[in-house]
N, C-alpha and C. Protein backbone atom coordinates (compact mmCIF):
# COMPACT_ATOMS: atom_id res chain seq x y z
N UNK A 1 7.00 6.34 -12.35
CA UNK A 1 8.16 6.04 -13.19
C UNK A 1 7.80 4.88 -14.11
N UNK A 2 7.93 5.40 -15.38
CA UNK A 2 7.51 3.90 -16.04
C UNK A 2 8.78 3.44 -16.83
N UNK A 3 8.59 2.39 -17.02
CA UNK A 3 10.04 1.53 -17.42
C UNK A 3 10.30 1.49 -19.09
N UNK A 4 11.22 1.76 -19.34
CA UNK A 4 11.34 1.36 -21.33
C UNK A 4 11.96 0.05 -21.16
N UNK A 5 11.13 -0.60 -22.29
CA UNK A 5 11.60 -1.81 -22.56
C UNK A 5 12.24 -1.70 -23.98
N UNK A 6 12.88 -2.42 -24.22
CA UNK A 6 13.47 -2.38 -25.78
C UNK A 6 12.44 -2.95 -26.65
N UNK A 7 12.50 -2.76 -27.72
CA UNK A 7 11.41 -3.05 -28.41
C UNK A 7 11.23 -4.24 -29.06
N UNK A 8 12.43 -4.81 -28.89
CA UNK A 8 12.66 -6.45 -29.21
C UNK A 8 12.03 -7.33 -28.04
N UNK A 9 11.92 -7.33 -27.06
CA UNK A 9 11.33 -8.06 -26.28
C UNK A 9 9.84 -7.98 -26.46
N UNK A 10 9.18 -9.11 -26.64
CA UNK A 10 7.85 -9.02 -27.48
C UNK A 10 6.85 -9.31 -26.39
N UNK A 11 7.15 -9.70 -25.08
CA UNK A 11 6.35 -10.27 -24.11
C UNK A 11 7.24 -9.56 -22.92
N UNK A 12 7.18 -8.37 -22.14
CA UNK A 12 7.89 -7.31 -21.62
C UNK A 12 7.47 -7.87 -20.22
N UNK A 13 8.04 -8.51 -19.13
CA UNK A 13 7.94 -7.70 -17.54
C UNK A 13 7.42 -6.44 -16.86
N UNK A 14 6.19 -6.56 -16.18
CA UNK A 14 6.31 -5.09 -16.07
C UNK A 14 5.95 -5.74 -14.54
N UNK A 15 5.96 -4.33 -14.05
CA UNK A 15 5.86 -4.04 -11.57
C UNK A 15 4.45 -4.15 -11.85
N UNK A 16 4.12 -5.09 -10.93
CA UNK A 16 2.35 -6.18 -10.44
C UNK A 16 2.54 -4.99 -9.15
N UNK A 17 1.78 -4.35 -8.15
CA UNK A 17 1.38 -4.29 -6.97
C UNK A 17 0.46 -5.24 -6.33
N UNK A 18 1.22 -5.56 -5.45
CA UNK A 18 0.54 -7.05 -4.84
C UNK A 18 0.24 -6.97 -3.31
N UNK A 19 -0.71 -6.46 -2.82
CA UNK A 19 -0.73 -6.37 -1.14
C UNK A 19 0.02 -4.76 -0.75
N UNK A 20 1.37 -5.24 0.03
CA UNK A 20 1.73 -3.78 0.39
C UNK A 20 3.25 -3.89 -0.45
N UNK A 21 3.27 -5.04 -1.26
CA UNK A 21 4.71 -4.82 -2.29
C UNK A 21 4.92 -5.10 -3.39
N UNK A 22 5.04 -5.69 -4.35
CA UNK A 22 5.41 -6.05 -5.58
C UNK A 22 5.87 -7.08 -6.03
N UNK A 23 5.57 -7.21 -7.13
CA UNK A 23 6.04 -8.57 -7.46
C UNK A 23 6.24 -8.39 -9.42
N UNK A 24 6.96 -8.79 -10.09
CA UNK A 24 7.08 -8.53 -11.74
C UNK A 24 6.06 -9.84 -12.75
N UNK A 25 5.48 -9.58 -13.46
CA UNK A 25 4.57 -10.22 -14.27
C UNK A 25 4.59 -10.00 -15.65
N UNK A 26 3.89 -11.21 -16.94
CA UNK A 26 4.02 -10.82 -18.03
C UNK A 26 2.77 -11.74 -18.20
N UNK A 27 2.20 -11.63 -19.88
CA UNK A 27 1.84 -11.97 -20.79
C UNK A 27 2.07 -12.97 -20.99
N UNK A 28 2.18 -14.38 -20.76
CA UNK A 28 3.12 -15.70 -21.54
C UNK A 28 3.26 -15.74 -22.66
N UNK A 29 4.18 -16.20 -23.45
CA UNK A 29 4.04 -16.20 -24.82
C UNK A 29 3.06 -17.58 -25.24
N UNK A 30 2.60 -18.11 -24.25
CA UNK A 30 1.43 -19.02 -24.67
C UNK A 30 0.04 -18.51 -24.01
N UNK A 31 0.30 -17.21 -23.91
CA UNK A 31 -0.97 -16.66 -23.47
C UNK A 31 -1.65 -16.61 -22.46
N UNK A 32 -0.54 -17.70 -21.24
CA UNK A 32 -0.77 -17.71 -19.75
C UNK A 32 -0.34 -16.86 -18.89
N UNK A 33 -0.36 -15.60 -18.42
CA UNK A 33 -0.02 -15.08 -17.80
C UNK A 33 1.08 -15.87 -16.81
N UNK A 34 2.33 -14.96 -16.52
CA UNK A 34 3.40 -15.34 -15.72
C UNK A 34 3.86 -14.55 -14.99
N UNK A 35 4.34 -15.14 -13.34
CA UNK A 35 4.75 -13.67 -12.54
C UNK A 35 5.95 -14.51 -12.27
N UNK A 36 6.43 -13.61 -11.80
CA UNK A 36 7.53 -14.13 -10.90
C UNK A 36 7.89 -14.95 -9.90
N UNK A 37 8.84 -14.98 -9.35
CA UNK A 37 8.81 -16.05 -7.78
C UNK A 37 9.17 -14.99 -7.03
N UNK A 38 9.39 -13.73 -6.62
CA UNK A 38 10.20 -12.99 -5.56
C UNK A 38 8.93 -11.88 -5.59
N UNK A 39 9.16 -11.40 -3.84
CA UNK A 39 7.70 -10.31 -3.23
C UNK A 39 9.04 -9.75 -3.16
N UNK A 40 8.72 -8.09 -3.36
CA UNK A 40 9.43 -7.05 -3.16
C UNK A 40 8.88 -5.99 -2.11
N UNK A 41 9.50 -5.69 -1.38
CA UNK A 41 8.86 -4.15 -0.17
C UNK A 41 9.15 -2.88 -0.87
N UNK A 42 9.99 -2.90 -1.92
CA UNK A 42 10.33 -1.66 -2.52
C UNK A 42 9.86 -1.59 -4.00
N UNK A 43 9.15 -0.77 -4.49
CA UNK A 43 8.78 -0.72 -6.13
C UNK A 43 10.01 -0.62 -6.93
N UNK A 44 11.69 0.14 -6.51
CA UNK A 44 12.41 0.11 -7.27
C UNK A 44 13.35 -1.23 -7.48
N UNK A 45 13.10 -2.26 -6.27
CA UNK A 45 13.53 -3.77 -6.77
C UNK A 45 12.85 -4.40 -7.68
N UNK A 46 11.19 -4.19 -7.71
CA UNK A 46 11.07 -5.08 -8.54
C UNK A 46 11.02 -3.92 -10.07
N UNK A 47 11.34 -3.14 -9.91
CA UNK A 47 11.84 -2.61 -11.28
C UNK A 47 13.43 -3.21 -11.98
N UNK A 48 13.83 -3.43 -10.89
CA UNK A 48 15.42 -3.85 -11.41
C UNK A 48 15.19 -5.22 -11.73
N UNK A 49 14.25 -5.95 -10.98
CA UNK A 49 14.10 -7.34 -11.63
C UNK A 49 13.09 -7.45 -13.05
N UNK A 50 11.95 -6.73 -13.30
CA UNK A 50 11.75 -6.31 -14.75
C UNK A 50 12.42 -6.15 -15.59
N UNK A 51 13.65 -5.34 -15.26
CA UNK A 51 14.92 -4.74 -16.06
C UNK A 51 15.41 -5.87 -16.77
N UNK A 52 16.08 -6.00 -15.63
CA UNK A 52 17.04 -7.61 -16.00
C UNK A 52 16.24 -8.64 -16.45
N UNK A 53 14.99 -9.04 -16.22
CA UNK A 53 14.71 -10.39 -16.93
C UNK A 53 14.13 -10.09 -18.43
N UNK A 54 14.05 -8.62 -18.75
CA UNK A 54 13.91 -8.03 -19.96
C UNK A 54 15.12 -8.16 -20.78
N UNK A 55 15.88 -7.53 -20.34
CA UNK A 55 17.29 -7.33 -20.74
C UNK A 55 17.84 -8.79 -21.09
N UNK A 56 17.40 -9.75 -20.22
CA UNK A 56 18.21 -11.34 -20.36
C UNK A 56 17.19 -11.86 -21.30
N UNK A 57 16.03 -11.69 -21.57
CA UNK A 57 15.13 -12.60 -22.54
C UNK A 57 15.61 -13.46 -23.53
N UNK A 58 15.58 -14.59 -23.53
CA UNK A 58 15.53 -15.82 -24.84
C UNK A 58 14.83 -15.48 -25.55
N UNK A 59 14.20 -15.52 -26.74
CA UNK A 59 13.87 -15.88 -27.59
C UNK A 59 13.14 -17.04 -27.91
């Protein structure tokens, strides 16, 4: 399942597999890679947390 991001978000969240669960990661907009703080056991949580911190992005 892959996720649509809107196309305005220029630095997108996407699902890391990390061990036996997940975790959401990006691109920094200073070029440092950034993950998250939360391990997931299910691939469709950390899709919902991709979602939403997509969906909420600043600018």
């Amino acid at each position: 399942m892959k996720l649509e991001v809107a196309e305005e978000v220029k630095y997108p969240w996407v699902v890391v597999p990390v061990g036996d669960g997940y975790t959401v990661a990006r691109n920094g907009k200073s070029g440092i890679p950034e993950v998250g703080y939360h391990y997931y056991l299910e691939r469709r949580d950390a899709e919902e947390d991709a979602e939403w911190r997509n969906d909420n992005e600043e600018e």
